[in-house]
N, C-alpha and C. Protein backbone atom coordinates (compact mmCIF):
# COMPACT_ATOMS: atom_id res chain seq x y z
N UNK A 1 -40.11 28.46 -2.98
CA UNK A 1 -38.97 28.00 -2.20
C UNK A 1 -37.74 27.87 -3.08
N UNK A 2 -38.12 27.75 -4.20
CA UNK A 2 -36.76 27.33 -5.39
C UNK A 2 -36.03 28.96 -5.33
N UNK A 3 -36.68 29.99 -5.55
CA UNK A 3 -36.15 31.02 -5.50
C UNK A 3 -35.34 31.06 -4.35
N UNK A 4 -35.89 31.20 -3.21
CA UNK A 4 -35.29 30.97 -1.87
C UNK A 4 -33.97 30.57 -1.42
N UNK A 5 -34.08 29.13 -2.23
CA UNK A 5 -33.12 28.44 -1.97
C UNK A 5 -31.73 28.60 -3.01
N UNK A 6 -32.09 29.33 -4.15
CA UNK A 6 -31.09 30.14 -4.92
C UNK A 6 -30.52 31.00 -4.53
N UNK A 7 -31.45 32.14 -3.67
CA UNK A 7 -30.69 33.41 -3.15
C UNK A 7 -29.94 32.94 -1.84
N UNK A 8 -30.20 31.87 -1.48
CA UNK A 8 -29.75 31.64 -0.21
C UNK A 8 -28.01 30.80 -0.99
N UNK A 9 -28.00 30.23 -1.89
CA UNK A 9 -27.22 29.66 -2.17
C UNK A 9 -25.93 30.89 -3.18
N UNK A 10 -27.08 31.66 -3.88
CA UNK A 10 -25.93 32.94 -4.33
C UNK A 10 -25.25 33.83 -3.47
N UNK A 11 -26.42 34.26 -2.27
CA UNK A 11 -25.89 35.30 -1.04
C UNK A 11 -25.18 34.31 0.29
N UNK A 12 -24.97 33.37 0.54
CA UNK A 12 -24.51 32.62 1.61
C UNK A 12 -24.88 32.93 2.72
N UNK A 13 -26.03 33.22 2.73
CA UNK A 13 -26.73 34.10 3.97
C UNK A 13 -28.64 33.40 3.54
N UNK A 14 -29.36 32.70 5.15
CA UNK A 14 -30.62 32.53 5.08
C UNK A 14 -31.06 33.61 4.89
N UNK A 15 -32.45 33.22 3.90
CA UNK A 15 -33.76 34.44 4.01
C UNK A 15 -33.75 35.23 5.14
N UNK A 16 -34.18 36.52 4.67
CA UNK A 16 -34.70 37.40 5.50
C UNK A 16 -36.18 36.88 6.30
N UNK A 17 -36.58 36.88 7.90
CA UNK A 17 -38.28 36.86 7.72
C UNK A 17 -38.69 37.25 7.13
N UNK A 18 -39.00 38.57 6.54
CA UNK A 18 -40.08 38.97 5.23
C UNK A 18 -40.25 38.21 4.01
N UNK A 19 -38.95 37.83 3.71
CA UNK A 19 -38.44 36.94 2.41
C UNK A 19 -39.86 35.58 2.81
N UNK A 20 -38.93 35.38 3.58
CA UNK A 20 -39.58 33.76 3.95
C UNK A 20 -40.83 33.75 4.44
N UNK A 21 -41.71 34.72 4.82
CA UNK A 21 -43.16 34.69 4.90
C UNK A 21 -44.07 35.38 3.81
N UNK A 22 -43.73 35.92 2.77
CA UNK A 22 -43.85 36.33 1.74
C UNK A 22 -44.28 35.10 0.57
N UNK A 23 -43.36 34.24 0.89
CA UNK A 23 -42.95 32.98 -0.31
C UNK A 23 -44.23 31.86 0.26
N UNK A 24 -44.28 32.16 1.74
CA UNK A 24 -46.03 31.00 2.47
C UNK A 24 -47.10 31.47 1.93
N UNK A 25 -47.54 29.94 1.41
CA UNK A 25 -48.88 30.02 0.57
C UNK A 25 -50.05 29.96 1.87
N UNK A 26 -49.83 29.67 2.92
CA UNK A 26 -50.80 29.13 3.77
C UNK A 26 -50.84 30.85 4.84
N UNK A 27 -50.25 31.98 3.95
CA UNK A 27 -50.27 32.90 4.89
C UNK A 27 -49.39 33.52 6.26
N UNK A 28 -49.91 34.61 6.44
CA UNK A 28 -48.43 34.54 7.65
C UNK A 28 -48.79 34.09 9.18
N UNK A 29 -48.12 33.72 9.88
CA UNK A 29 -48.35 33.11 11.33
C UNK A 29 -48.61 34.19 12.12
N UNK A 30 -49.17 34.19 13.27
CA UNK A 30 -49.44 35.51 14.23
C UNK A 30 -47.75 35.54 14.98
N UNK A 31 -48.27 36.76 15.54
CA UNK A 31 -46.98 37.45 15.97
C UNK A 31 -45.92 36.44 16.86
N UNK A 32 -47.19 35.84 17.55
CA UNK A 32 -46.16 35.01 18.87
C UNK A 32 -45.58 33.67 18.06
N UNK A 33 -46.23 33.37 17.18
CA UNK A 33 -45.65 32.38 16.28
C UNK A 33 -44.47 32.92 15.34
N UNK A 34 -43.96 33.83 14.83
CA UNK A 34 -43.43 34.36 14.02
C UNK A 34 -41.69 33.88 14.15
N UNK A 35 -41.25 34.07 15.28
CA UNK A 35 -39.68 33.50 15.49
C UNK A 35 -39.79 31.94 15.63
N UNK A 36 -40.52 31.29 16.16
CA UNK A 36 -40.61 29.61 15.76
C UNK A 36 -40.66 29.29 14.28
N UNK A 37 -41.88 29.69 13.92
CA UNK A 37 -41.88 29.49 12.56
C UNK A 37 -40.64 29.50 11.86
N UNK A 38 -40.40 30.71 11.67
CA UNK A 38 -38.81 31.20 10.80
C UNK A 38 -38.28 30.00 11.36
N UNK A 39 -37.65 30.00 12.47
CA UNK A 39 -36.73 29.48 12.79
C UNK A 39 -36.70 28.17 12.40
N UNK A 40 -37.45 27.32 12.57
CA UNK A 40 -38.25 25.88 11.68
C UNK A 40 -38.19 25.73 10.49
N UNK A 41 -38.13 26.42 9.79
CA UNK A 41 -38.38 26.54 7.94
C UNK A 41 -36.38 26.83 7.62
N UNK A 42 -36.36 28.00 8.49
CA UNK A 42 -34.97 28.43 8.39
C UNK A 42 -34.18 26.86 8.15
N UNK A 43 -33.98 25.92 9.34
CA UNK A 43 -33.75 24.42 9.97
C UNK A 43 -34.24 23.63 8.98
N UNK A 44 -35.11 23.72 8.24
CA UNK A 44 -35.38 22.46 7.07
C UNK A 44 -34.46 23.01 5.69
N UNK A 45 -34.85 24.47 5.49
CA UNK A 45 -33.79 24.97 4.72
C UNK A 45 -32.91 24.73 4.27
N UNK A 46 -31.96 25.12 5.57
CA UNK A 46 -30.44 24.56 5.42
C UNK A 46 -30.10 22.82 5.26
N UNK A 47 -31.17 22.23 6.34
CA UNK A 47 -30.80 20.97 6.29
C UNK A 47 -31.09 20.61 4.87
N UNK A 48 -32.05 20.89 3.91
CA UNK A 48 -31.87 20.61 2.39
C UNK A 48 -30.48 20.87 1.82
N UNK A 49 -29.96 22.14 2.14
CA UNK A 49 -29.36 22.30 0.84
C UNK A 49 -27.81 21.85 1.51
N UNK A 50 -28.05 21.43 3.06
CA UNK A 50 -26.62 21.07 2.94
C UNK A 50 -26.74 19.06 2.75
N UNK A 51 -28.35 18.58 2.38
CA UNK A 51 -28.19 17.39 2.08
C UNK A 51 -27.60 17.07 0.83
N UNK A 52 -28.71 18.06 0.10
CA UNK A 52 -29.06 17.55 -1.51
C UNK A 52 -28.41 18.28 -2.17
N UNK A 53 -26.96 19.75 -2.11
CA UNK A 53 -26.78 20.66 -2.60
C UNK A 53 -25.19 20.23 -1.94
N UNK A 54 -25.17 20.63 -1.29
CA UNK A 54 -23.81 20.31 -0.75
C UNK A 54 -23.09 19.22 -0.55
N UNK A 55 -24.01 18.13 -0.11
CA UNK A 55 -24.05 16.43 0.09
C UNK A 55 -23.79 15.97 -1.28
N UNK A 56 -24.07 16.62 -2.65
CA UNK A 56 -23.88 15.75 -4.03
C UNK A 56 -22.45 17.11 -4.99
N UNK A 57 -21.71 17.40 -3.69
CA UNK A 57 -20.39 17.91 -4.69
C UNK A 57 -20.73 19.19 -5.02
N UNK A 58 -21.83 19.95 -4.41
CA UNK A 58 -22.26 21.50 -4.63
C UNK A 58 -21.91 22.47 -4.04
């Protein structure tokens, strides 16, 4: 996720899905799960880095 959250912070643009199911240790979700998922991870994502990254002068 540290990588992740670097490229996301160098490119100003979220992971790609591939990116971001690539980086899951627990494997990839089935198909019908696949746009929730992202979309969920995408949503904790951002909400990090605009807490702890952006929120402290970043």
């Amino acid at each position: 996720m540290e990588a992740l959250i670097s490229k996301y912070l160098y490119e100003g643009r979220p992971p790609l899905r591939e990116e971001l199911f690539a980086a899951r240790e627990e494997g990839q979700p089935t198909v019908m799960q696949r746009k929730t998922v992202y979309e969920r991870i995408i949503q904790k994502l951002t909400d990090f880095v605009e807490t702890f990254i952006n929120g402290m002068g970043g």
